[in-house]
C-alpha atoms as a PDB file:
ATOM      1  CA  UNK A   1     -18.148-118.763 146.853  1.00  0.00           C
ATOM      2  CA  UNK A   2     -18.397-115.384 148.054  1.00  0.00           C
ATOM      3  CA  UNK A   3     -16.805-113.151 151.180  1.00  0.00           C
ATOM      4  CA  UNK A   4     -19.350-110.506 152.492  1.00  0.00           C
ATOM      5  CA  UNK A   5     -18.646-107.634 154.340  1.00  0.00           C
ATOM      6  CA  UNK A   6     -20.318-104.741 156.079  1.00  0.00           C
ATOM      7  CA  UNK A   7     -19.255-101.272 157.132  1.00  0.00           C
ATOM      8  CA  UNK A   8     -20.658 -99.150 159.503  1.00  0.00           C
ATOM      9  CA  UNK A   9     -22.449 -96.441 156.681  1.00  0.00           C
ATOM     10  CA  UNK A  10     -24.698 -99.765 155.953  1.00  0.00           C
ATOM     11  CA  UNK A  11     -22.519-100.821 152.783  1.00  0.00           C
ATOM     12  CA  UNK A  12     -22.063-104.256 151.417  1.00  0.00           C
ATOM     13  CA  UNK A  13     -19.163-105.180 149.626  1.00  0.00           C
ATOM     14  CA  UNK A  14     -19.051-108.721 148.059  1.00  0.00           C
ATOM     15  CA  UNK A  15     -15.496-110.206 146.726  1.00  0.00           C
ATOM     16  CA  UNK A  16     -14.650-113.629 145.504  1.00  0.00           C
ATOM     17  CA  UNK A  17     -13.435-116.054 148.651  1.00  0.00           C
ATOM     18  CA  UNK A  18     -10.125-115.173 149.035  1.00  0.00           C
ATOM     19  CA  UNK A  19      -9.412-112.024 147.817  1.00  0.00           C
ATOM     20  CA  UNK A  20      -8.350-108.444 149.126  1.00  0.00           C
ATOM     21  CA  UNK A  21     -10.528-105.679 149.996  1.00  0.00           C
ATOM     22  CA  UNK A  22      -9.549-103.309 146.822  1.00  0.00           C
ATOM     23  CA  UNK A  23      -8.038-100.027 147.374  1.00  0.00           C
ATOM     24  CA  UNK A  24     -10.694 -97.752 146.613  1.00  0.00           C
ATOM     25  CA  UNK A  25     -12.599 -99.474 149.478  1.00  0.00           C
ATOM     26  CA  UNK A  26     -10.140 -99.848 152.028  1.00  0.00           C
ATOM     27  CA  UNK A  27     -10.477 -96.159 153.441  1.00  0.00           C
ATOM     28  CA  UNK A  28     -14.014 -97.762 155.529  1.00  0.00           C
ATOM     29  CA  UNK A  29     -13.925 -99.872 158.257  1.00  0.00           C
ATOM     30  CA  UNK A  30     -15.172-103.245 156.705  1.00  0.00           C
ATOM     31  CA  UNK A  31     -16.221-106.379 159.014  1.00  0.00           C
ATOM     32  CA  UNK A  32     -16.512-109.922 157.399  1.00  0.00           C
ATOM     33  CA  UNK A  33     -19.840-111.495 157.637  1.00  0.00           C
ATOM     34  CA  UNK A  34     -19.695-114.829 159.259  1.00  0.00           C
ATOM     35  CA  UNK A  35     -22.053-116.401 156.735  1.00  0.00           C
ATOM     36  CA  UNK A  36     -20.622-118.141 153.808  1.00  0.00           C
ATOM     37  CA  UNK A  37     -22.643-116.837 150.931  1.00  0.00           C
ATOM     38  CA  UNK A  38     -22.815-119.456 147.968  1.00  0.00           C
ATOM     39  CA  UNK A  39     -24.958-117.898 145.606  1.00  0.00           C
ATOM     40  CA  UNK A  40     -25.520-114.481 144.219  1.00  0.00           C
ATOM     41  CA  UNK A  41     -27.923-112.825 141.858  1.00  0.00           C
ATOM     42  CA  UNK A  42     -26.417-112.983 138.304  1.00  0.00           C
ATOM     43  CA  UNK A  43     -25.921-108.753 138.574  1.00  0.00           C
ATOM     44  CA  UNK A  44     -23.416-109.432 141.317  1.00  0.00           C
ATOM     45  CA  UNK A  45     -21.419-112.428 140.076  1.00  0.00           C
ATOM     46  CA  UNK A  46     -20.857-110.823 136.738  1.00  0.00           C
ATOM     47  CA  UNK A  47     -19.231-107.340 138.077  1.00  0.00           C
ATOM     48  CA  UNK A  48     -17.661-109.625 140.562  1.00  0.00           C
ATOM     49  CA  UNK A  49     -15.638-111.046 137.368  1.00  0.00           C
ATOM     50  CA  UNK A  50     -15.147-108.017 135.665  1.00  0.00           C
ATOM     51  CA  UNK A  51     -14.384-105.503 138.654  1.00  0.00           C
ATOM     52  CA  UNK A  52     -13.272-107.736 141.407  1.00  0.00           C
ATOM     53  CA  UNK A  53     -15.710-106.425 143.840  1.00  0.00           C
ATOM     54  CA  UNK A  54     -19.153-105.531 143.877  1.00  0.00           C
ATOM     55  CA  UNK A  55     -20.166-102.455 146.438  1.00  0.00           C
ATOM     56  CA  UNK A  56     -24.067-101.237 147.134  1.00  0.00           C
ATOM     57  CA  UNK A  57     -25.850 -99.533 150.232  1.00  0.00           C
ATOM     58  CA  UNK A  58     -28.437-101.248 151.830  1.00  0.00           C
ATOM     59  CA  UNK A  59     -31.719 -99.881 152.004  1.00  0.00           C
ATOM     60  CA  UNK A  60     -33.499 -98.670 155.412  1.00  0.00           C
ATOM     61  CA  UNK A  61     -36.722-100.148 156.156  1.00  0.00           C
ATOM     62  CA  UNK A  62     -39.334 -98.663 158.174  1.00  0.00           C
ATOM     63  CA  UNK A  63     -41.111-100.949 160.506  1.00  0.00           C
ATOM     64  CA  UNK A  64     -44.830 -99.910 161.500  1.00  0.00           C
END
């Protein structure tokens, strides 16, 4: 399983359950999503395993 959390810059930063926010990310305010998340996309899980964490910015939609 998988922790989400969200930061006010709209980033998303996935770890294993469990673990500690990393110290290159711990300079942003991060808040836990209250969802459990059980399954990721196989881009995720694997830098997940090899970095520890996995870090993007979410995209702005438009709405019309």
């Amino acid at each position: 399983m998988f922790d989400v959390y969200r930061n006010g810059k709209r980033d998303l930063l996935v770890l294993g359950t469990g673990s500690a926010i990393p110290g290159a990310c711990s300079t942003n305010r991060w808040r836990k999503s209250r969802r459990r998340i059980l399954k990721v996309s196989e881009e995720i899980r694997s830098t997940v395993q090899r970095q520890g964490y996995y870090v993007r910015t979410l995209r702005v939609t438009k709405r019309e």
